[in-house]
N, C-alpha and C. Protein backbone atom coordinates (compact mmCIF):
# COMPACT_ATOMS: atom_id res chain seq x y z
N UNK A 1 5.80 14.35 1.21
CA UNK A 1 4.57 14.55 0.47
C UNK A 1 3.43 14.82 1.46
N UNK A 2 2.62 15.82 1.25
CA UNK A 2 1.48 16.24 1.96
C UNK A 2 0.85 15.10 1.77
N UNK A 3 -0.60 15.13 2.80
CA UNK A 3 -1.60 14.54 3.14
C UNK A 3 -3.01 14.96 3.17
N UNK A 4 -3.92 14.59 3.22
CA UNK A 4 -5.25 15.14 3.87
C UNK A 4 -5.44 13.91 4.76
N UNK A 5 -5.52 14.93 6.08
CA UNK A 5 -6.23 13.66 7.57
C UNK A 5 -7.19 13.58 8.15
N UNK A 6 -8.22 13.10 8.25
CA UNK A 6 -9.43 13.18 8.67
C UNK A 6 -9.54 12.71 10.16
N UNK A 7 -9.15 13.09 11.17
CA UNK A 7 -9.38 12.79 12.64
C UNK A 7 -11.03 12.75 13.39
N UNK A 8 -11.48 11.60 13.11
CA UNK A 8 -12.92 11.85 13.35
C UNK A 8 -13.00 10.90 15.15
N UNK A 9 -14.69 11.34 15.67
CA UNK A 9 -14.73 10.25 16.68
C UNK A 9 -16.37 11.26 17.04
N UNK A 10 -16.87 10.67 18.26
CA UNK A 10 -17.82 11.21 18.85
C UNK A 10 -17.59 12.27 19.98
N UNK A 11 -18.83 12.86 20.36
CA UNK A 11 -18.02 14.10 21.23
C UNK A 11 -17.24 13.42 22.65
N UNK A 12 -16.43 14.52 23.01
CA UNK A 12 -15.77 14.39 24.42
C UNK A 12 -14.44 13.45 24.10
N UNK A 13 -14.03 13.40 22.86
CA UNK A 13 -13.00 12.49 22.46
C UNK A 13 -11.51 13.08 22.30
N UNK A 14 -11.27 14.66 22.68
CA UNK A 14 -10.30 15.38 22.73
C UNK A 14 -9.46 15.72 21.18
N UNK A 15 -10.95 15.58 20.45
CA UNK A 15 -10.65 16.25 18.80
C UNK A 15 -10.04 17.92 18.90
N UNK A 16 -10.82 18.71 19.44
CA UNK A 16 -9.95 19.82 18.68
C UNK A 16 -8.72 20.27 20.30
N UNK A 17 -8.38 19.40 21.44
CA UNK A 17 -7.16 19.54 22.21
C UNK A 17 -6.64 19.05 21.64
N UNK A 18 -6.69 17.78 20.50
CA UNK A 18 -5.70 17.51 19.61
C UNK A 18 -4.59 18.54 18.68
N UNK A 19 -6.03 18.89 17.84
CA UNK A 19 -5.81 20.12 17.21
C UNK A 19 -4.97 21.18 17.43
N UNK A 20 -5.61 21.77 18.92
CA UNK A 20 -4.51 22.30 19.53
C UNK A 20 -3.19 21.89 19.36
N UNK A 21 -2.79 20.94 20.18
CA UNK A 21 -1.91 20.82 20.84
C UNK A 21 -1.21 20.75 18.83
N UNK A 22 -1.24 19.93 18.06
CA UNK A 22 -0.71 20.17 16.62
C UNK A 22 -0.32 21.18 16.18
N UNK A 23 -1.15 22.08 16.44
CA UNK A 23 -0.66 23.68 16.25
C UNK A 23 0.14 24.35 16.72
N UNK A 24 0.06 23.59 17.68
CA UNK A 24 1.32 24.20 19.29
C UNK A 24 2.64 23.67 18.88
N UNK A 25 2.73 22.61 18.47
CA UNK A 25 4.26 21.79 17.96
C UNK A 25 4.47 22.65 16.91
N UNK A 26 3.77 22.92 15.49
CA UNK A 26 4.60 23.34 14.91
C UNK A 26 4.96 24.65 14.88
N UNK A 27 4.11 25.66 15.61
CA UNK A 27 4.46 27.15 16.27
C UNK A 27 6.04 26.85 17.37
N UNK A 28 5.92 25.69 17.66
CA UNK A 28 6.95 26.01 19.05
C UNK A 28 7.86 25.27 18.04
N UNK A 29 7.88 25.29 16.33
CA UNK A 29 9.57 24.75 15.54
C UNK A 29 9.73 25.88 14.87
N UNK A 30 9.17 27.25 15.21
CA UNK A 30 8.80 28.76 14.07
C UNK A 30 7.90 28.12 12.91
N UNK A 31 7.27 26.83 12.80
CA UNK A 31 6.25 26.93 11.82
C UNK A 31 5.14 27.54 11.93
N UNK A 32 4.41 28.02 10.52
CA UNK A 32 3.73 28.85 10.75
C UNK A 32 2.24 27.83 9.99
N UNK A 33 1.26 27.98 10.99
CA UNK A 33 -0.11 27.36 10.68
C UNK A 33 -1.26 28.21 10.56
N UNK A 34 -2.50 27.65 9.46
CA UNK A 34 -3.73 28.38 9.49
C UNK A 34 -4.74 27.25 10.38
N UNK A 35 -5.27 28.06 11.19
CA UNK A 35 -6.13 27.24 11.92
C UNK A 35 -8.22 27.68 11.52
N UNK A 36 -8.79 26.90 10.67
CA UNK A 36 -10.28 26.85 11.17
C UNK A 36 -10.94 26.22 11.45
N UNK A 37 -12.19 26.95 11.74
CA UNK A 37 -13.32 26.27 12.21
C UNK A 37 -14.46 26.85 11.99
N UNK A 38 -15.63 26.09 11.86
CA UNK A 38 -16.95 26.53 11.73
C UNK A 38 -17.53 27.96 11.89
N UNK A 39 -18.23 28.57 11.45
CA UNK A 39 -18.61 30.24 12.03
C UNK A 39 -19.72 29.61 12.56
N UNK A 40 -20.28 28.63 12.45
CA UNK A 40 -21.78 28.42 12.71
C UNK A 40 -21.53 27.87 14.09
N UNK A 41 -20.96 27.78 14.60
CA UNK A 41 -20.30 26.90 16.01
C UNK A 41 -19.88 28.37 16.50
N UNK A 42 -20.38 28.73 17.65
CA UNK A 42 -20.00 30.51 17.85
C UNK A 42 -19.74 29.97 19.22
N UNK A 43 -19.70 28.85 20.18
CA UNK A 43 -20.03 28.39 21.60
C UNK A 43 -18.27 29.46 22.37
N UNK A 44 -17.44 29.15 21.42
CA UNK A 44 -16.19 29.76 22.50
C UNK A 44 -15.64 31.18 21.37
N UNK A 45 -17.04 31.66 21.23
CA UNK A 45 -17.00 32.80 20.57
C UNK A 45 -15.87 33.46 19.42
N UNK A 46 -16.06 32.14 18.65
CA UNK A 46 -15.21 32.24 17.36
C UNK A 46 -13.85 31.46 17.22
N UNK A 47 -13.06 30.86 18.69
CA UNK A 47 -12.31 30.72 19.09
C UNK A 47 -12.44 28.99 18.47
N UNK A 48 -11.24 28.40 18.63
CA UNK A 48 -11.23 26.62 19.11
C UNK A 48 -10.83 26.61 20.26
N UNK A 49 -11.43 25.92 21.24
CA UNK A 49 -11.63 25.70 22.60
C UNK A 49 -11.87 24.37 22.82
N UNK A 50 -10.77 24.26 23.48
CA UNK A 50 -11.19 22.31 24.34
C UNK A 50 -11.73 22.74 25.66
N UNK A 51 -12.47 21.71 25.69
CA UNK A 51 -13.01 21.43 27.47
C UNK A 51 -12.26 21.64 28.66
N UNK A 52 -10.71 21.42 28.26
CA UNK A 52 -9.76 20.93 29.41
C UNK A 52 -9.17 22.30 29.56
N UNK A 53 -9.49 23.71 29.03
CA UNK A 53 -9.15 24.72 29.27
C UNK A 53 -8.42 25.63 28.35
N UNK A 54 -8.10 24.76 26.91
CA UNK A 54 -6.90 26.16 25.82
C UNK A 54 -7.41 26.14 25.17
N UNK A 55 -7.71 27.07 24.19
CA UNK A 55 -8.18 27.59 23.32
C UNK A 55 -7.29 28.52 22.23
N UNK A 56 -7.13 28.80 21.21
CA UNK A 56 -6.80 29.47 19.90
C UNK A 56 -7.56 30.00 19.16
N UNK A 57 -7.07 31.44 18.97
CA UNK A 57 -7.99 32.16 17.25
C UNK A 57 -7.84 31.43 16.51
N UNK A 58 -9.09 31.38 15.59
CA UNK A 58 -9.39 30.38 13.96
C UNK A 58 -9.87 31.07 13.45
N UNK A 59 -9.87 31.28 12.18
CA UNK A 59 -10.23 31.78 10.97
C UNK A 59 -11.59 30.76 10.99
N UNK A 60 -12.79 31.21 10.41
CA UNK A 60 -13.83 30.67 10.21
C UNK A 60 -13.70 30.37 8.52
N UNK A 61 -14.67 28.95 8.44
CA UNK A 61 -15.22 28.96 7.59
C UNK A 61 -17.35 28.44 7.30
N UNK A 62 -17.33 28.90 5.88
CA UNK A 62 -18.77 29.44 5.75
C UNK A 62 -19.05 28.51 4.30
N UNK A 63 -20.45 28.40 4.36
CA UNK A 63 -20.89 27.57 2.54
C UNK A 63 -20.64 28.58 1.52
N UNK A 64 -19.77 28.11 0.47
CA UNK A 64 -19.50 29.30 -0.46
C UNK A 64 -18.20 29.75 -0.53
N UNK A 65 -17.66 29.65 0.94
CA UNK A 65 -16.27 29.97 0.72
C UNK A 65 -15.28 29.20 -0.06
N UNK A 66 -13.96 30.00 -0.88
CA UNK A 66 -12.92 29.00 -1.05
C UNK A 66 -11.95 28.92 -0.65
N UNK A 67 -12.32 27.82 0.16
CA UNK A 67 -11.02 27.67 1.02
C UNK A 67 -9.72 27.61 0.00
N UNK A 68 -9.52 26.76 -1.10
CA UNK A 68 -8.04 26.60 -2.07
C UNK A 68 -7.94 28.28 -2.13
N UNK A 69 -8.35 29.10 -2.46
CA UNK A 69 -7.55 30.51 -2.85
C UNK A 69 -7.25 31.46 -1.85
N UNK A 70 -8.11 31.14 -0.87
CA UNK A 70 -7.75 31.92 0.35
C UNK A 70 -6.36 31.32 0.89
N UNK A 71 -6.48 29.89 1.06
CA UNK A 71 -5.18 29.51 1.48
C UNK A 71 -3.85 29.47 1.03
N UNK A 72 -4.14 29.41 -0.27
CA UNK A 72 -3.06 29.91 -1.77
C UNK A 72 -2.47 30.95 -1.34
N UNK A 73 -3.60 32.09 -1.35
CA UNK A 73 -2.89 33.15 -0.59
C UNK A 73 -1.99 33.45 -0.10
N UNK A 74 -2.60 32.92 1.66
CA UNK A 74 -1.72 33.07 2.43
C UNK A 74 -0.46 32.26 2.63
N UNK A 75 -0.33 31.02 1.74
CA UNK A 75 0.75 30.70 1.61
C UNK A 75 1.98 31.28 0.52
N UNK A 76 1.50 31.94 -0.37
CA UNK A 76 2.03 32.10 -0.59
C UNK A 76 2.84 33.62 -0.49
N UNK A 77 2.03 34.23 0.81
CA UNK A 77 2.57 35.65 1.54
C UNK A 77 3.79 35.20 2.45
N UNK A 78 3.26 33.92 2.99
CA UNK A 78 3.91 33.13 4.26
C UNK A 78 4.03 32.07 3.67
N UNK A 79 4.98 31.06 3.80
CA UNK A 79 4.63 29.46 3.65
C UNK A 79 3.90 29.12 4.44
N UNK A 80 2.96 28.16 4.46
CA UNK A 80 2.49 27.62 5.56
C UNK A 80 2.87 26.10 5.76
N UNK A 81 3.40 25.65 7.14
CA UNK A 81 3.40 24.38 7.02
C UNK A 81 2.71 23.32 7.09
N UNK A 82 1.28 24.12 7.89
CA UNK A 82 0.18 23.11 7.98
C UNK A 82 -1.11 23.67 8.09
N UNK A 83 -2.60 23.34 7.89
CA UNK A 83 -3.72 23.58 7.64
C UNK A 83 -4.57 23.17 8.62
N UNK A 84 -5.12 23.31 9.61
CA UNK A 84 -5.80 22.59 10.54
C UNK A 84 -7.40 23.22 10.62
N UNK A 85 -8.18 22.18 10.43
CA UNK A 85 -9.81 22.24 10.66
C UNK A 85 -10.37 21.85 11.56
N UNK A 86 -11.11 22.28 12.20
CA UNK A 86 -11.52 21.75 13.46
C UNK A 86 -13.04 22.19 12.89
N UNK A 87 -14.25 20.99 13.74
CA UNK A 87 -15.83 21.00 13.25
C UNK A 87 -15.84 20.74 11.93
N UNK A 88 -15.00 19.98 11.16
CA UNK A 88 -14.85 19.90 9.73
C UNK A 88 -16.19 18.40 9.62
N UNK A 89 -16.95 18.32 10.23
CA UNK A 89 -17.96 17.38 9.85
C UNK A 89 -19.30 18.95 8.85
N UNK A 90 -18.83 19.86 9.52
CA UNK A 90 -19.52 21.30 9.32
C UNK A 90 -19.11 21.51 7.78
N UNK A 91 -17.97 21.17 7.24
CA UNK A 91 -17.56 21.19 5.68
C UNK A 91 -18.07 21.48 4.54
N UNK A 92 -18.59 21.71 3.55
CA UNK A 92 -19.14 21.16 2.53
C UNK A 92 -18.21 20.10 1.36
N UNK A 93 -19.19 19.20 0.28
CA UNK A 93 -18.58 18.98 -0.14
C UNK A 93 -17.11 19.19 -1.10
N UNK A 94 -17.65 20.32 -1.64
CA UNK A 94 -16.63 21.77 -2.64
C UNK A 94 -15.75 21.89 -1.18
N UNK A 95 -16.19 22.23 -0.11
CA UNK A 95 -14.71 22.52 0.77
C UNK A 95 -13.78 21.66 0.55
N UNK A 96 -13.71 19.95 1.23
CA UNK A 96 -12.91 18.75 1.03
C UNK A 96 -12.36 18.64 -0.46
N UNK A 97 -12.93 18.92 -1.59
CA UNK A 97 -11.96 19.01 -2.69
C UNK A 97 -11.17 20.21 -2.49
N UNK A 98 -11.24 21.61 -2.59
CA UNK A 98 -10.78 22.27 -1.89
C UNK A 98 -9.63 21.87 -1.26
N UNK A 99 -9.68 21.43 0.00
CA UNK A 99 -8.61 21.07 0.88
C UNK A 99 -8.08 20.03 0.08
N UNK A 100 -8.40 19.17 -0.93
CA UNK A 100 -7.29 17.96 -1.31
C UNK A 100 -6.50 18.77 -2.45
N UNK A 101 -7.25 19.93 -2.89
CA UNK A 101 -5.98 20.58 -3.89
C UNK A 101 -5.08 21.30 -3.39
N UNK A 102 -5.59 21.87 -1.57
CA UNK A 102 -4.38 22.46 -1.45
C UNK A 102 -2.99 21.56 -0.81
N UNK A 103 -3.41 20.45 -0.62
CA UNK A 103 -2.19 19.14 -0.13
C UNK A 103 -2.14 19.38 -1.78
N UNK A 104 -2.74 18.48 -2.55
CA UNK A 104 -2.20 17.77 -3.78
C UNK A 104 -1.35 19.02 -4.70
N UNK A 105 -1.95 20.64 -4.84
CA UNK A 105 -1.21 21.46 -5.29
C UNK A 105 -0.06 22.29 -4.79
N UNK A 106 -0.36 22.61 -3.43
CA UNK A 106 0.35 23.63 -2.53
C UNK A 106 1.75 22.70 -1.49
N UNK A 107 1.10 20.82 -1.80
CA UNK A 107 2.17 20.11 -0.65
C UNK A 107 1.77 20.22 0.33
N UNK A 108 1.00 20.90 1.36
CA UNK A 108 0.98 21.28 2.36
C UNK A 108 -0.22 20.63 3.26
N UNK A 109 -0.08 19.79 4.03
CA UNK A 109 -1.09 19.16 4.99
C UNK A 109 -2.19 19.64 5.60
N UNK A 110 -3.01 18.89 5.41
CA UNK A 110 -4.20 19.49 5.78
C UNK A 110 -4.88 18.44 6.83
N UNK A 111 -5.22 18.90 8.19
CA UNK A 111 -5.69 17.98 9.24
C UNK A 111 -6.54 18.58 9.57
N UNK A 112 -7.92 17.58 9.73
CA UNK A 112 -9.46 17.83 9.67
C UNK A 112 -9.61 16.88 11.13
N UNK A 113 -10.38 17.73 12.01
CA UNK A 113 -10.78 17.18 13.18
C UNK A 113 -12.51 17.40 13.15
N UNK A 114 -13.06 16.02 13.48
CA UNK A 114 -14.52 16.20 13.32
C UNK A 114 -15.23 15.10 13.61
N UNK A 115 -16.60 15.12 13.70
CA UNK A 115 -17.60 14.31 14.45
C UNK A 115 -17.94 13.48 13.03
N UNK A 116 -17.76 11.91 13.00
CA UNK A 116 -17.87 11.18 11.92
C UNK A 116 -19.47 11.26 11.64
N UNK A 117 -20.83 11.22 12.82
CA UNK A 117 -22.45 11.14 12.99
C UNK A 117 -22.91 11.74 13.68
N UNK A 118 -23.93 12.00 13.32
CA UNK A 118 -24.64 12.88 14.13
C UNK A 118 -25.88 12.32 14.84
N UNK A 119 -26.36 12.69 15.59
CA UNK A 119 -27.79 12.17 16.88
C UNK A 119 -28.48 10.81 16.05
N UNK A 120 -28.33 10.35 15.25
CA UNK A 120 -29.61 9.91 14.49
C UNK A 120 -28.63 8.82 13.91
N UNK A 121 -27.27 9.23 14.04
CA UNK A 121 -25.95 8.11 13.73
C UNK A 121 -25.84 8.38 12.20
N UNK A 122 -26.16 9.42 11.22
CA UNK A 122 -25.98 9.97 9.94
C UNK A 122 -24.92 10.15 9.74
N UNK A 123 -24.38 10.22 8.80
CA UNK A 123 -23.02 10.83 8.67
C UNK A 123 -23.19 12.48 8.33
N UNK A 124 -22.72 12.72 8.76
CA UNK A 124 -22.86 14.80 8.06
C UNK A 124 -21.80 14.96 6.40
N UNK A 125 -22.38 15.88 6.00
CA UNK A 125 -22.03 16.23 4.33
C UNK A 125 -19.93 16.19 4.10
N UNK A 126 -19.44 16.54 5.21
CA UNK A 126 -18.01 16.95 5.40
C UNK A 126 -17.53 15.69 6.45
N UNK A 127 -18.02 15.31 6.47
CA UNK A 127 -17.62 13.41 7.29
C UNK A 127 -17.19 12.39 6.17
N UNK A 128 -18.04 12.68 5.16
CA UNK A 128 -18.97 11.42 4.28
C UNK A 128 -17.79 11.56 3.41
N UNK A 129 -17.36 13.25 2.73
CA UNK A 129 -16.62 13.08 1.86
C UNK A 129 -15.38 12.99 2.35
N UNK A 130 -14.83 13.50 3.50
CA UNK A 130 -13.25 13.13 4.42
C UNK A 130 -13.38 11.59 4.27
N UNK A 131 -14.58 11.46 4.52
CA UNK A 131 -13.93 9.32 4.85
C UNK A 131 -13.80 8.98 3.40
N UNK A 132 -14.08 9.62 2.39
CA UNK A 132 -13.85 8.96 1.10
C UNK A 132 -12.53 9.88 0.49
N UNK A 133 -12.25 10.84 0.88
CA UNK A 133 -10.91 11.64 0.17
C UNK A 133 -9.98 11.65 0.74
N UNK A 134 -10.06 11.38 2.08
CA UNK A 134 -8.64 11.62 3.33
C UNK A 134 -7.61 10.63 3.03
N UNK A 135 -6.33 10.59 2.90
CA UNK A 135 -5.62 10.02 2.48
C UNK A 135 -4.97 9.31 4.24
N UNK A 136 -5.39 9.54 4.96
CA UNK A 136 -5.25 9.01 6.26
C UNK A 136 -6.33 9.33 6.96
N UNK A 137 -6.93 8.54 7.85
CA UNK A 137 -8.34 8.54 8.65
C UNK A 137 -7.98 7.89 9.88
N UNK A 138 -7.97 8.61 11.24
CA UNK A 138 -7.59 8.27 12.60
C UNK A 138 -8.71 8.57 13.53
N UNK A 139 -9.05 7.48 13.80
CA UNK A 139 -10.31 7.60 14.85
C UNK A 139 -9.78 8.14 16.26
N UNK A 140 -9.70 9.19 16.86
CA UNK A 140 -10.01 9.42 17.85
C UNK A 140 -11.26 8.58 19.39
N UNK A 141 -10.73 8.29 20.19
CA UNK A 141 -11.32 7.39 21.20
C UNK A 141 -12.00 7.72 22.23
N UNK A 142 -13.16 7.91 22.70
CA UNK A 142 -13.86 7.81 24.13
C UNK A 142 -14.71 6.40 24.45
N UNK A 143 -15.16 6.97 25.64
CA UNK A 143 -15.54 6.13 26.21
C UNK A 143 -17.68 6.21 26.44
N UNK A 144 -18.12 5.04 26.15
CA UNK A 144 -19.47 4.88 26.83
C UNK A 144 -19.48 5.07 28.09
N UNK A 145 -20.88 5.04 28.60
CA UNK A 145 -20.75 5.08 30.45
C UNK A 145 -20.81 3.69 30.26
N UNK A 146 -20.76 2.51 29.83
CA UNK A 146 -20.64 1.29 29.58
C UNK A 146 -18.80 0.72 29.97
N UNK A 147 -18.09 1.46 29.26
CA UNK A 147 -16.49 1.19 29.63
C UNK A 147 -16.55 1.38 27.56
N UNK A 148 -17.05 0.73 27.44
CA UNK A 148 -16.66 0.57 25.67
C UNK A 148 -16.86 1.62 25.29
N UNK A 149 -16.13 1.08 23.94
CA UNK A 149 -15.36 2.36 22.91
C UNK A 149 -16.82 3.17 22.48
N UNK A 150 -17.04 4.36 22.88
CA UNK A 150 -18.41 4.88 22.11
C UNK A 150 -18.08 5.38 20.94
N UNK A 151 -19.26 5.20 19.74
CA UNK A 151 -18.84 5.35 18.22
C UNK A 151 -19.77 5.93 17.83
N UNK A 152 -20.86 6.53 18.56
CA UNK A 152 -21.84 7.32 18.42
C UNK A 152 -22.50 8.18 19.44
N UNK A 153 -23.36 9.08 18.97
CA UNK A 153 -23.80 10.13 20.30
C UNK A 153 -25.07 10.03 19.96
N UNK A 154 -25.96 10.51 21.16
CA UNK A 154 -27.39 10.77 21.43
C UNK A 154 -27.47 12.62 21.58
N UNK A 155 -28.56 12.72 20.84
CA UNK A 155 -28.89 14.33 21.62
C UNK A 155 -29.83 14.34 22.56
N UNK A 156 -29.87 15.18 23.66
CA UNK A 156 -30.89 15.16 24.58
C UNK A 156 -31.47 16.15 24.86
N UNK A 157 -32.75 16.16 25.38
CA UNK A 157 -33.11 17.64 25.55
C UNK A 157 -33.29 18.45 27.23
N UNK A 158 -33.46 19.13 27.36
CA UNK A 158 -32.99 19.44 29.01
C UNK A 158 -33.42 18.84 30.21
N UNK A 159 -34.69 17.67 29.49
CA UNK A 159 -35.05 16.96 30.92
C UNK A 159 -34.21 15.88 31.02
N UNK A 160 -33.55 15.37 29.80
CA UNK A 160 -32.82 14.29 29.64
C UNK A 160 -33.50 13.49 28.76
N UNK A 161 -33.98 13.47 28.52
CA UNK A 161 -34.72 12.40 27.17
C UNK A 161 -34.14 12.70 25.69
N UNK A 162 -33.75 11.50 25.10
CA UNK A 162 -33.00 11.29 24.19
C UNK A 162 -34.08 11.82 22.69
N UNK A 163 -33.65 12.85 22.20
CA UNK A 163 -34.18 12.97 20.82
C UNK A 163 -33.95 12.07 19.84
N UNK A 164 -35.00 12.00 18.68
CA UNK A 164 -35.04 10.87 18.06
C UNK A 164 -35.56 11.85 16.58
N UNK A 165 -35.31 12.85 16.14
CA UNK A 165 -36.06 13.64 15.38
C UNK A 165 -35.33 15.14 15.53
N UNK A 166 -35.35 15.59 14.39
CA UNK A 166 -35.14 17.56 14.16
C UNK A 166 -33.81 17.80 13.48
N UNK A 167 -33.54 18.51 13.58
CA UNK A 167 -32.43 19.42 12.46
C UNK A 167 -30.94 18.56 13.15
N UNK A 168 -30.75 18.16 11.52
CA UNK A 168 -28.98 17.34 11.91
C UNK A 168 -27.82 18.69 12.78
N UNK A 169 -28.26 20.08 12.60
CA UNK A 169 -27.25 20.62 12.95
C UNK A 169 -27.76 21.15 13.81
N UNK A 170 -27.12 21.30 15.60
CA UNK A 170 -27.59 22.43 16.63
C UNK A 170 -26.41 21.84 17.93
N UNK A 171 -25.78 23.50 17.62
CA UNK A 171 -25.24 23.33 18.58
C UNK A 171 -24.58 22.80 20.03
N UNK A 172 -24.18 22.31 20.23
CA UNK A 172 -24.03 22.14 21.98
C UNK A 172 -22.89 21.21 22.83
N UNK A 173 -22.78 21.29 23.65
CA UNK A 173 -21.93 20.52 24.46
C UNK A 173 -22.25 19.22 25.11
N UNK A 174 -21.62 18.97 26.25
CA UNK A 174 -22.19 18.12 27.09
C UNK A 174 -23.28 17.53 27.43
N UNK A 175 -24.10 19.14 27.90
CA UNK A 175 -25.08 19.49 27.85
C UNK A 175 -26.16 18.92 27.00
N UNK A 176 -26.04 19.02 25.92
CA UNK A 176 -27.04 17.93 24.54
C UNK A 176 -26.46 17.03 23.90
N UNK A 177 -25.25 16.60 24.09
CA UNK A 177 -24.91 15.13 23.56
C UNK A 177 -24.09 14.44 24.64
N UNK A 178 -24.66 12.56 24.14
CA UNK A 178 -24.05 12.24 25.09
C UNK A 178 -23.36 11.02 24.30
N UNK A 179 -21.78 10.45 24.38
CA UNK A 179 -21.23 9.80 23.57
C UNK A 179 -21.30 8.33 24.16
N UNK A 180 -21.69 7.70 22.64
CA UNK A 180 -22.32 5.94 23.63
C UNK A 180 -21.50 4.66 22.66
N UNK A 181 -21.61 3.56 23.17
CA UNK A 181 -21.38 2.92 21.88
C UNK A 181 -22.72 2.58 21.45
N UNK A 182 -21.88 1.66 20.37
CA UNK A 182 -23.76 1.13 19.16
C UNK A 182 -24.75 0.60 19.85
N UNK A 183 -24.31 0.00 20.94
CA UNK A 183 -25.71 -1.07 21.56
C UNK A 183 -26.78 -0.21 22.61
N UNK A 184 -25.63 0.78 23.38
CA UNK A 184 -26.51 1.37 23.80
C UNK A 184 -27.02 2.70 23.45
N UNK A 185 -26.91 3.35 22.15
CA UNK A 185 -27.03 4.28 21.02
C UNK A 185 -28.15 3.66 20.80
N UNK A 186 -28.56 2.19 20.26
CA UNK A 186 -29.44 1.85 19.63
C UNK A 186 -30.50 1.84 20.70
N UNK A 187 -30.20 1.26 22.26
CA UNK A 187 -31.01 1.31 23.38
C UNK A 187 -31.52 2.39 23.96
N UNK A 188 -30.55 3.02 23.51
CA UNK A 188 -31.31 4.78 23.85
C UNK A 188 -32.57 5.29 23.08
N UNK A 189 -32.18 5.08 21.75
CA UNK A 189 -33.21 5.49 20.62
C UNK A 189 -34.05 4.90 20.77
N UNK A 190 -34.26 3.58 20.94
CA UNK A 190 -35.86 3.08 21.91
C UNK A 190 -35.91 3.37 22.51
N UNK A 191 -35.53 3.64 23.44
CA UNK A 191 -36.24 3.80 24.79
C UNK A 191 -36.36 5.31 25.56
N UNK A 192 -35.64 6.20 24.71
CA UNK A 192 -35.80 7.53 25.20
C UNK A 192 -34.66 8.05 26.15
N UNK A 193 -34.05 7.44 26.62
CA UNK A 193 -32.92 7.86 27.83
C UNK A 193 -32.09 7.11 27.54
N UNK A 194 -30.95 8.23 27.39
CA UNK A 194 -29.34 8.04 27.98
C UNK A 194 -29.07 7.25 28.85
């Protein structure tokens, strides 16, 4: 019996080398997978790209789209054996039902890799409803510069000072987030620095 999986964590936690590498197992049994991700996330130019160097074409997705008939589709041109999302905190709500009809109608698994909060420790629109529809939820793990488990991120801006304010969605890497746990997430947001 299919699933919907929600693989969430903060950045630098090796969410979509996961991804990857998932995709890679069932290509290397002749299974055949649809892989997306965000259009609004353009950083490895349409691609899913880990840090550590591999990357894969993905089919994008957009607000408005449906994902259940597109994937209907193509399963039913091809079987597909598995569904993989990557930036799925990027989701909408209509997407995640979506994806639970195509497990609950089509059988076919659907694994969502994504950032559970955002700078401000919010949950994003496609987080909120995975943690309430995912029929399995696996936290993915990094680390604070502390040693502890970080469960949240800071955004920063290029001098290094921790934002505390502006648009839940913008781009970036390393570069503008930095993954902490709660105590010093919360110490940051006072005090301005990472």
């Amino acid at each position: 019996m299919a699933k919907l999986y929600f693989y969430y964590s903060t950045m630098n936690a090796g969410k979509s080398t996961a991804l990857l590498q998932a995709s890679h197992n069932y290509g290397e049994r002749g299974m055949r997978t649809l892989v997306y991700t965000a259009k609004l996330d353009d950083r490895a130019g349409g691609r899913i790209a880990s840090r550590i160097g591999i990357s894969a074409e993905a089919r994008h997705f957009t607000a408005g789209q449906d994902l259940h008939a597109e994937i209907a589709a193509e399963h039913a041109a091809a079987p597909l054996a598995c569904v993989l999302v990557d930036e799925a905190q990027f989701l909408t709500r209509a997407h995640v039902a979506e994806l639970a009809r195509v497990v609950d109608e089509l059988d076919v698994p659907v694994l969502c890799y994504g950032l559970r909060t955002d700078f401000l420790g919010q949950l994003f629109e496609g987080s909120a409803q995975l943690l309430a529809w995912a029929d399995n939820l696996v936290e993915l793990k990094t680390v604070c510069h502390c040693g502890a488990k970080a469960t949240m991120v800071v955004r920063v801006r290029p001098d290094g000072r921790v934002e505390t304010a502006g648009a839940q969605v913008e781009i970036g890497g390393n570069d503008r987030y930095v993954p902490l746990c709660r105590k010093h997430f919360r110490e940051a947001l006072r005090t301005g620095t990472a």
